[in-house]
N, C-alpha and C. Protein backbone atom coordinates (compact mmCIF):
# COMPACT_ATOMS: atom_id res chain seq x y z
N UNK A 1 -3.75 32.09 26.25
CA UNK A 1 -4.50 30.85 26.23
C UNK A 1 -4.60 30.36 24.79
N UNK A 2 -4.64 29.03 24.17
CA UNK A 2 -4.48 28.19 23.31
C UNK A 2 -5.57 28.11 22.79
N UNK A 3 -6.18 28.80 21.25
CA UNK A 3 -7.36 28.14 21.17
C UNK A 3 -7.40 27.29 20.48
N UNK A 4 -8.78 26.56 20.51
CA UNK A 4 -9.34 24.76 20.12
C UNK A 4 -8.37 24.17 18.24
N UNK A 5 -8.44 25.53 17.82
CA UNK A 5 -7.77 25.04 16.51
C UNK A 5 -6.12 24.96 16.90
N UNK A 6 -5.55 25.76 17.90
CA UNK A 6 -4.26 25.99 17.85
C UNK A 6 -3.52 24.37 18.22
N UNK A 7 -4.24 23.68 19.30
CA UNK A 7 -3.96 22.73 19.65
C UNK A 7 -4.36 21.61 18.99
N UNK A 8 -5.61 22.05 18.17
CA UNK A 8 -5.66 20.60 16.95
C UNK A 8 -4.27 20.48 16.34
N UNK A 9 -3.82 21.64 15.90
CA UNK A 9 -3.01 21.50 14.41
C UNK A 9 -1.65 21.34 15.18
N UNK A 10 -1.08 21.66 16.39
CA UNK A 10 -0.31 20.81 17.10
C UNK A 10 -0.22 19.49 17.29
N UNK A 11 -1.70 19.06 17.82
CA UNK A 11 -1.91 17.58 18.04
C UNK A 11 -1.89 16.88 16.41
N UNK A 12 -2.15 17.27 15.63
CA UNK A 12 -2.36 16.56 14.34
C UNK A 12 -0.31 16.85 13.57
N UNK A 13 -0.02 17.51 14.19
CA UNK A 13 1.11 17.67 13.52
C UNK A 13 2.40 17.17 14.42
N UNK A 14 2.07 16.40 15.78
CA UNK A 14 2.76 15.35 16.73
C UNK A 14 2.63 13.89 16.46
N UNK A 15 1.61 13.52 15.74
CA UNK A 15 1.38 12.12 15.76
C UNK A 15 2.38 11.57 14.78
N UNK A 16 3.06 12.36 13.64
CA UNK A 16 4.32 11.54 13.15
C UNK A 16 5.83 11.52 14.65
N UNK A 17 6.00 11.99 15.11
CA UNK A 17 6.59 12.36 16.03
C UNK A 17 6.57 10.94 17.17
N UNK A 18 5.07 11.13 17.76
CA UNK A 18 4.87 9.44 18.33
C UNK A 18 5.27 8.48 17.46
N UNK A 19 4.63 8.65 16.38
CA UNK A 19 5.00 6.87 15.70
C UNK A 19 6.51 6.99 15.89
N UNK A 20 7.35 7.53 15.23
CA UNK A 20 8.78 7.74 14.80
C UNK A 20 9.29 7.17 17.05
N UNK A 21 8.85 8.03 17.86
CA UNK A 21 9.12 7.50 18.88
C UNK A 21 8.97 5.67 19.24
N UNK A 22 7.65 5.52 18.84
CA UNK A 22 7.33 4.02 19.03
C UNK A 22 7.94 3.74 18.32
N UNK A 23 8.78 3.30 17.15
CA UNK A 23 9.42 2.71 16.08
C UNK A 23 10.76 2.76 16.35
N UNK A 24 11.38 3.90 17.53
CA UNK A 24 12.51 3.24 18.21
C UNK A 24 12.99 2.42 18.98
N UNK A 25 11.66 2.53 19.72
CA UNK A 25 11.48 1.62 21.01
C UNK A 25 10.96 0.70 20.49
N UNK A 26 10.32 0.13 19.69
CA UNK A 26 10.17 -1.28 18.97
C UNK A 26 11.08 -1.85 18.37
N UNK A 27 12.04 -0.84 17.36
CA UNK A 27 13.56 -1.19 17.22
C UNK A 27 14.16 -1.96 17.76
N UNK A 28 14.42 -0.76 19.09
CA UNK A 28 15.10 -1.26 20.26
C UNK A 28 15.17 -2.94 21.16
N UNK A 29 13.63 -2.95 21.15
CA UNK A 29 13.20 -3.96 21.87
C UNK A 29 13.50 -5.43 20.96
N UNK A 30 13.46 -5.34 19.61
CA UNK A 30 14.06 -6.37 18.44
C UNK A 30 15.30 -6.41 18.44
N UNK A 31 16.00 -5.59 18.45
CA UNK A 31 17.30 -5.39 18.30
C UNK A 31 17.88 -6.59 19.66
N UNK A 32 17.27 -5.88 20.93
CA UNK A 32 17.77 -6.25 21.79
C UNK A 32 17.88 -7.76 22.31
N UNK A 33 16.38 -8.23 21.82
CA UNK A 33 16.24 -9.47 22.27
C UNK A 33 15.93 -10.74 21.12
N UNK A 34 16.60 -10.16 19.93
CA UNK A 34 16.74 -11.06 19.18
C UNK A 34 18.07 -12.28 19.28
N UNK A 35 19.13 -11.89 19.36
CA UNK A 35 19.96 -12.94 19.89
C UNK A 35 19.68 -13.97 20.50
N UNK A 36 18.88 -13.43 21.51
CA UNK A 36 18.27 -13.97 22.61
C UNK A 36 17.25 -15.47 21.54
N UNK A 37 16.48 -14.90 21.16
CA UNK A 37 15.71 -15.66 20.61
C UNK A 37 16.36 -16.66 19.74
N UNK A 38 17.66 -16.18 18.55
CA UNK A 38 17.90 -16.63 18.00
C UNK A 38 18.58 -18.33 18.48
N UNK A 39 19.69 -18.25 19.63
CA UNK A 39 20.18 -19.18 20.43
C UNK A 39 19.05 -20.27 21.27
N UNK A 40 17.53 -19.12 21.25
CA UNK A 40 16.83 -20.49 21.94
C UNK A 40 16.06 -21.59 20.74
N UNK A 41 16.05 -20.70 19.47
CA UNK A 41 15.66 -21.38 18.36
C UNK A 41 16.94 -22.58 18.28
N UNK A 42 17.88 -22.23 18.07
CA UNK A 42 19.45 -22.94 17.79
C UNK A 42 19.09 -24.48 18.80
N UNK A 43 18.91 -23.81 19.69
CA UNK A 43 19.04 -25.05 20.65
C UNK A 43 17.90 -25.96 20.74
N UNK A 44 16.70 -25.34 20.39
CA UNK A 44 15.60 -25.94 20.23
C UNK A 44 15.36 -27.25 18.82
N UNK A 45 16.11 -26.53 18.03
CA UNK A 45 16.17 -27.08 16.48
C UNK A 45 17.08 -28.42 16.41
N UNK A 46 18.47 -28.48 17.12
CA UNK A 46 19.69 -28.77 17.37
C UNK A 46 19.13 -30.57 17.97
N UNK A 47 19.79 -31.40 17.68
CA UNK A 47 20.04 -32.89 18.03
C UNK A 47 20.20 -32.41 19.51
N UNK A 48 19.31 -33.42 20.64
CA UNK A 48 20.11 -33.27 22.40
C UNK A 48 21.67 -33.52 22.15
N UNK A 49 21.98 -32.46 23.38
CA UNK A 49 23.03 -32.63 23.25
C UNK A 49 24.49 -32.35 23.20
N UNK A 50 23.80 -31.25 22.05
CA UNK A 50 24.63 -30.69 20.69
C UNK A 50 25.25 -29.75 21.70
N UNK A 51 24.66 -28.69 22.55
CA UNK A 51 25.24 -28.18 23.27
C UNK A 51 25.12 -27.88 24.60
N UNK A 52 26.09 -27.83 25.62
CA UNK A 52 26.11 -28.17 26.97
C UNK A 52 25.19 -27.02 27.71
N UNK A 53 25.13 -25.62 26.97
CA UNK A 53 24.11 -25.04 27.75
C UNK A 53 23.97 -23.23 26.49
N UNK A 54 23.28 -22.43 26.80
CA UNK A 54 22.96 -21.72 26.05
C UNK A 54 24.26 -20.77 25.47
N UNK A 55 24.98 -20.31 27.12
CA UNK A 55 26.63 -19.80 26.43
C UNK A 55 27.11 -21.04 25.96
N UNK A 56 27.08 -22.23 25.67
CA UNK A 56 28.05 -23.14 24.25
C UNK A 56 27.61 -22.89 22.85
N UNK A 57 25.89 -23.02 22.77
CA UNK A 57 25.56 -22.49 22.25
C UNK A 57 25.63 -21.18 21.20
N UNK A 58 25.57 -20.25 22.43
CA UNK A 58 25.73 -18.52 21.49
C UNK A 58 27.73 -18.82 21.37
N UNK A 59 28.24 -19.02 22.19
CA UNK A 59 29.85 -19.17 21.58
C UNK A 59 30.05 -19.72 20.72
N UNK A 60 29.62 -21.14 20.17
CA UNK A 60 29.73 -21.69 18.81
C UNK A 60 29.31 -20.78 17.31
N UNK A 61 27.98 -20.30 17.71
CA UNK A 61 27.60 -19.50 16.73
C UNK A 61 28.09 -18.15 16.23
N UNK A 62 28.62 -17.92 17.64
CA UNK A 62 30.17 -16.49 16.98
C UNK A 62 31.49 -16.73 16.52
N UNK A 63 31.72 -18.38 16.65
CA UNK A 63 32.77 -18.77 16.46
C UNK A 63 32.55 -19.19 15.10
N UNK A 64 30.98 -19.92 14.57
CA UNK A 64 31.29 -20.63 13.40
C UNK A 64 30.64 -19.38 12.19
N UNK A 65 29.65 -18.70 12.83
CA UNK A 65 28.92 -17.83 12.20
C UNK A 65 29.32 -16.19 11.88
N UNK A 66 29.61 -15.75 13.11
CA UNK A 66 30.05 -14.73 13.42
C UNK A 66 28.64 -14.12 14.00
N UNK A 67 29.25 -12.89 13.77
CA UNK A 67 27.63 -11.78 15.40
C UNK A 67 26.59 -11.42 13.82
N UNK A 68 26.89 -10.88 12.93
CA UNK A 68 25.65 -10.40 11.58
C UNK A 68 24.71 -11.65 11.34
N UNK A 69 25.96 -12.68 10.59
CA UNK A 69 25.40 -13.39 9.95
C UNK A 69 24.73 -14.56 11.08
N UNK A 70 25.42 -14.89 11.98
CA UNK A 70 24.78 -15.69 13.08
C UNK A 70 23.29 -15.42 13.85
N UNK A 71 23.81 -14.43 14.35
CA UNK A 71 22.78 -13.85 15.45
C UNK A 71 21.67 -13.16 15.24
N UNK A 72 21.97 -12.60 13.96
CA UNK A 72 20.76 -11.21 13.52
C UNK A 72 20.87 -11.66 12.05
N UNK A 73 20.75 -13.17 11.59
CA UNK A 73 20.02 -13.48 10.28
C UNK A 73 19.06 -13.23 10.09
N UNK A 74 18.19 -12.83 9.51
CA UNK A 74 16.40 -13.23 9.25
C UNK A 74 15.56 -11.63 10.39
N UNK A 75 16.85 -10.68 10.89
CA UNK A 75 15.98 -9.56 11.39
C UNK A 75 15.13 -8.65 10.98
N UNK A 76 15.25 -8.14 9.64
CA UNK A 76 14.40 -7.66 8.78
C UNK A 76 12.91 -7.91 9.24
N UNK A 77 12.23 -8.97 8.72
CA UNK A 77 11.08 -8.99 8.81
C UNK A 77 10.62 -8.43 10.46
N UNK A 78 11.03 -9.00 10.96
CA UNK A 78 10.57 -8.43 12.90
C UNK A 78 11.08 -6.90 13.12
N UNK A 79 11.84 -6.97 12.56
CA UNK A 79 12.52 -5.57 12.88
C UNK A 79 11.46 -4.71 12.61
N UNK A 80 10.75 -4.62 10.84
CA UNK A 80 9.68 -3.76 10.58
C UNK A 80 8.58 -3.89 11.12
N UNK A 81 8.15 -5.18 11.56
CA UNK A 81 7.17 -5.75 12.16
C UNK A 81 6.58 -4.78 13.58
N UNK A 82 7.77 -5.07 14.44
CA UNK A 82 7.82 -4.64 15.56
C UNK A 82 7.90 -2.94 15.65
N UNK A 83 8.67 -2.54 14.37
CA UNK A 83 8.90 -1.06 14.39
C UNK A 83 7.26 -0.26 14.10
N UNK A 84 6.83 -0.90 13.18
CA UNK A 84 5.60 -0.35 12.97
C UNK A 84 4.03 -0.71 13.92
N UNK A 85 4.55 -1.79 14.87
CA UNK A 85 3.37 -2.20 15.85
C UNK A 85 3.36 -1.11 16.56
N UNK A 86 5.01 -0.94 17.23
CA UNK A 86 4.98 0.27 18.21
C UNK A 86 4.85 1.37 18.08
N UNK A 87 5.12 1.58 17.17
CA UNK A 87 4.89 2.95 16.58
C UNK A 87 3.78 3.33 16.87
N UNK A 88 2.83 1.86 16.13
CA UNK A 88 1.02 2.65 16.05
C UNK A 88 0.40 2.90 18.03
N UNK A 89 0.91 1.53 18.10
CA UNK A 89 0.53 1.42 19.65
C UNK A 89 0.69 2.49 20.32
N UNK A 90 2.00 3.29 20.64
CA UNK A 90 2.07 4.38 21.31
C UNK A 90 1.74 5.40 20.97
N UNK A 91 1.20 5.58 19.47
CA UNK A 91 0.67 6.75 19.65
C UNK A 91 -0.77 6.80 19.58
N UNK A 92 -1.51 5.59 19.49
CA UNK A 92 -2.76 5.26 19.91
C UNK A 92 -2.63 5.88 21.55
N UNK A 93 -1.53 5.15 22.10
CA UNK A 93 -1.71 5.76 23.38
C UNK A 93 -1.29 7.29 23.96
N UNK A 94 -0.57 7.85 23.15
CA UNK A 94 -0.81 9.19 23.53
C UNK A 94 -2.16 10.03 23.07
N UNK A 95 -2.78 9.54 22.16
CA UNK A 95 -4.20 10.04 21.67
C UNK A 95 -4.50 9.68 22.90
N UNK A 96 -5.23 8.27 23.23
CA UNK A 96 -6.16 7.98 23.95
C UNK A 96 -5.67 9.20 25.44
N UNK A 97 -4.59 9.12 26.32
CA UNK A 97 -4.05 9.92 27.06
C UNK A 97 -4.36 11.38 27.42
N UNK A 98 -4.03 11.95 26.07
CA UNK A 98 -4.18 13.09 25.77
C UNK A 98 -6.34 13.30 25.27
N UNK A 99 -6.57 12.47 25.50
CA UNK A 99 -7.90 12.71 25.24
C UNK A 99 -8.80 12.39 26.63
N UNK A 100 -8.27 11.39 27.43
CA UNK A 100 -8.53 11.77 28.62
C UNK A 100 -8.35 12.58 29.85
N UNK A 101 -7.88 13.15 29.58
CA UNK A 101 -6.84 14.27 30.48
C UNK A 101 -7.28 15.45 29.93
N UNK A 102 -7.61 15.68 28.66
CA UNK A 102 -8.67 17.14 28.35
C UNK A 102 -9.27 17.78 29.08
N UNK A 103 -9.29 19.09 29.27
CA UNK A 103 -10.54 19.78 30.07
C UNK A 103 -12.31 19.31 29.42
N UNK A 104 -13.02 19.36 29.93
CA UNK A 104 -14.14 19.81 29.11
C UNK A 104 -15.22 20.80 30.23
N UNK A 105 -16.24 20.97 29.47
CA UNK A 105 -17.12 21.67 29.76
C UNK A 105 -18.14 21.13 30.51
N UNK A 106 -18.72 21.34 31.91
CA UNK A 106 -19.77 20.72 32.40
C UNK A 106 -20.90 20.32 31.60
N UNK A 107 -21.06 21.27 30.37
CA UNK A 107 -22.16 20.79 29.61
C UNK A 107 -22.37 20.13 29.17
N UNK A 108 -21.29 19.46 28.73
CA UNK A 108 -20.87 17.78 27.87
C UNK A 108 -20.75 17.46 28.30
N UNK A 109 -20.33 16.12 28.31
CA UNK A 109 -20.59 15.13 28.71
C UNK A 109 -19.37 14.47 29.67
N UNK A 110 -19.49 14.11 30.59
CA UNK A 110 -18.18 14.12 32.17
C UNK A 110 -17.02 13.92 31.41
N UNK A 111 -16.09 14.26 31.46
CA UNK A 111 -14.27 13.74 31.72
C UNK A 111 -14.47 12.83 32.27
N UNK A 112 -13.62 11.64 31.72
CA UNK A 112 -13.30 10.53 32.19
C UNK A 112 -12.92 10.30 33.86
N UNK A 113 -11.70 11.39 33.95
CA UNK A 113 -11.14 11.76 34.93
C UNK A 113 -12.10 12.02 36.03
N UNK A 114 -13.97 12.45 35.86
CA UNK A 114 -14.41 12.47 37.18
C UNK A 114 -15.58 11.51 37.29
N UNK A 115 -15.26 10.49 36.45
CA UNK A 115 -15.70 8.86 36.74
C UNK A 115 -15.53 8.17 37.75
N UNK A 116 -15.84 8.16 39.02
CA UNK A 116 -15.36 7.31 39.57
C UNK A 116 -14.91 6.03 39.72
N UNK A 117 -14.91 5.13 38.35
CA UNK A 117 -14.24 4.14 38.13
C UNK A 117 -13.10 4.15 37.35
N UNK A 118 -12.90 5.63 36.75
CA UNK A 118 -11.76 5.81 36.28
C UNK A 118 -10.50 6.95 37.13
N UNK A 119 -11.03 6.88 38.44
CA UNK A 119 -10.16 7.59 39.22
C UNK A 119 -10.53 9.04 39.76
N UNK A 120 -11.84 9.62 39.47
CA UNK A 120 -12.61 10.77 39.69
C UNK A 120 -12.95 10.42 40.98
N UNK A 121 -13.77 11.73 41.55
CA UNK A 121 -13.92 11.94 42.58
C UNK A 121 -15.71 12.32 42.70
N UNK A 122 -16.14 11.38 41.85
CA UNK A 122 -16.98 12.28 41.93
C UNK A 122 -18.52 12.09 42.93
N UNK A 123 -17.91 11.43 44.03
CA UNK A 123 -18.42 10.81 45.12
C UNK A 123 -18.17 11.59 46.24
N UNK A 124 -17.11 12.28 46.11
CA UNK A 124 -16.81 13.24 47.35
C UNK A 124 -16.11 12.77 47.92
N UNK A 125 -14.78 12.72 48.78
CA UNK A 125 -13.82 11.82 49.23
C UNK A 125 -14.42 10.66 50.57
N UNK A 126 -14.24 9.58 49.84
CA UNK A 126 -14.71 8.70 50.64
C UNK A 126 -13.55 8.29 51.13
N UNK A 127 -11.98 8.31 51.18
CA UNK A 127 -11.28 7.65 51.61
C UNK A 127 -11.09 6.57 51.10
N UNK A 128 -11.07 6.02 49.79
CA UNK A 128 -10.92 5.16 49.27
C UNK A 128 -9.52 4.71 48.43
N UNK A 129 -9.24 5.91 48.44
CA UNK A 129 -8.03 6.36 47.38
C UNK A 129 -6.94 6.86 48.59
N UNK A 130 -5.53 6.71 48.48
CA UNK A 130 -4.50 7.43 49.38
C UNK A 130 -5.07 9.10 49.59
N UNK A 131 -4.48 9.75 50.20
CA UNK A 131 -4.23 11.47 50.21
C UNK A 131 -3.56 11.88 49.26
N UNK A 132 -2.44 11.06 48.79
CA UNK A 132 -1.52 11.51 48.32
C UNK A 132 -2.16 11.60 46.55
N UNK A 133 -3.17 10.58 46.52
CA UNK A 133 -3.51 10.54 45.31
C UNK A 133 -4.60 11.59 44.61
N UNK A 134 -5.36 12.00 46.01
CA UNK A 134 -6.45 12.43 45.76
C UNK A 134 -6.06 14.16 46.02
N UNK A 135 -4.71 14.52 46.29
CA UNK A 135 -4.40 15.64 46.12
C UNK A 135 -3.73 15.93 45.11
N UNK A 136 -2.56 15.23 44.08
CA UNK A 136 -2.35 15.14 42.91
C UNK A 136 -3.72 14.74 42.03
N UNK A 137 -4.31 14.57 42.48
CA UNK A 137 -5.65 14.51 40.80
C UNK A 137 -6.26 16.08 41.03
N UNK A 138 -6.23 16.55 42.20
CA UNK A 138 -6.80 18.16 42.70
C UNK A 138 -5.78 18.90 41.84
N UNK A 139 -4.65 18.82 41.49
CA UNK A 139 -3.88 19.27 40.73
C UNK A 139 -3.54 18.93 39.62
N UNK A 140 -4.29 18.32 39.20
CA UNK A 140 -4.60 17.92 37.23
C UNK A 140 -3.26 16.81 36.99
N UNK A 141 -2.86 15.87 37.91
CA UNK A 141 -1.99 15.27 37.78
C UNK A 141 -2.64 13.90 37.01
N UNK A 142 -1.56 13.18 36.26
CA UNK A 142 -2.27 11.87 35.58
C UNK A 142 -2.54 11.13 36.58
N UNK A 143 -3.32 10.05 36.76
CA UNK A 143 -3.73 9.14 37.18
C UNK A 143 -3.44 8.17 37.34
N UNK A 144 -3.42 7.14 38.03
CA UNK A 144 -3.17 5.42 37.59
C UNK A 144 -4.20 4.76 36.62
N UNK A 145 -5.26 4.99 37.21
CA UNK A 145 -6.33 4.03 36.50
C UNK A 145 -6.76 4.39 34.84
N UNK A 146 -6.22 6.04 34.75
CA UNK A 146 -6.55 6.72 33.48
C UNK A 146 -5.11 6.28 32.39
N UNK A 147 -4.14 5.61 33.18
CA UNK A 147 -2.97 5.76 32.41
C UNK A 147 -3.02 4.25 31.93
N UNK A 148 -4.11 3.95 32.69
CA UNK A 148 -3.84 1.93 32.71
C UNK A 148 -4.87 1.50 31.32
N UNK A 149 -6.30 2.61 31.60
CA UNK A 149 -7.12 2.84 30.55
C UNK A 149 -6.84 2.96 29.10
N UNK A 150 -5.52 3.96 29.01
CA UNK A 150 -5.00 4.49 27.52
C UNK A 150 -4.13 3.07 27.24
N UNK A 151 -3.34 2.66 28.52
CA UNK A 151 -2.86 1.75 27.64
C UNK A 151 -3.24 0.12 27.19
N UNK A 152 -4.55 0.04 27.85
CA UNK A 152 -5.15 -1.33 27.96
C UNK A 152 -6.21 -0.59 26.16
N UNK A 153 -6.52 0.62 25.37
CA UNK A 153 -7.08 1.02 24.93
C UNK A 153 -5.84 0.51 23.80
N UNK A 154 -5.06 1.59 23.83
CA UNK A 154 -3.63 1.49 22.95
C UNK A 154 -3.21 0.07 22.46
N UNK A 155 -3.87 -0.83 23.61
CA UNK A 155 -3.33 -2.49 23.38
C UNK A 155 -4.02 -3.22 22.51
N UNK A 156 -5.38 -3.01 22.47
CA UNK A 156 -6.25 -3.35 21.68
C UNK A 156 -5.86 -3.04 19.90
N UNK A 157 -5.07 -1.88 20.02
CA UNK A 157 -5.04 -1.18 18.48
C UNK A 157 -4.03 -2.05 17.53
């Protein structure tokens, strides 16, 4: 069994780990849908007209620009932007996560987890919830409402 310091200095020595995760997937998500953006700026900016629809558009601009200098001018700033939002965001949300999903001690103060507005039971089964749900939370499984919590928490950050 794990004691209370073993898993601090784990948990404190994961959170570069999250960011570095969020900062790919924020990458990613810039990377991906910048083109995108760039062609609706183009067309937005552009005399009516100018082009017959968004592929005339992105084809002109590989034709006159090329794919670097065209499409992914000016990525820098968003790129870091976005790399470092996500970063923080997700690992706000694995804290928050990982902090609801903790054991604790009856003596302190309830786990989230047996809130009944956060998906606990602590009403006694009223049938409110599927079977299916209320036998995966009997088995320390995550939640919906606890996962919706971290990340409506995480969103705020």
């Amino acid at each position: 069994m794990e004691s209370s310091s073993d898993q601090a200095g784990r948990s404190a020595a994961s959170w570069p780990v999250e960011v570095m995760c969020g900062a790919v997937a924020g990458s990613a998500n810039v990377v991906s849908g910048y083109p995108f953006d760039t062609v609706k700026v183009r067309m937005q900016s552009c005399p009516p007209h100018q082009f017959r629809s968004s592929l005339h558009c992105l084809q002109h601009i590989l034709r006159t620009e090329g794919v670097g200098k065209g499409l992914f001018r000016g990525v820098t700033s968003p790129l870091v932007g976005g790399m470092l939002e996500t970063g923080v965001n997700y690992m706000v949300y694995c804290r928050v996560l990982s902090y609801l999903t903790q054991p604790r001690s009856s003596s302190t103060h309830p786990a989230v987890a047996q809130i009944p507005a956060f998906g606990g039971n602590a009403g006694g089964g009223d049938g409110a919830r599927p079977a299916s749900v209320q036998s995966s939370s009997e088995a320390g499984a995550l939640q919906v409402p606890m996962i919706a919590l971290a990340g409506a928490v995480a969103g705020l950050a």
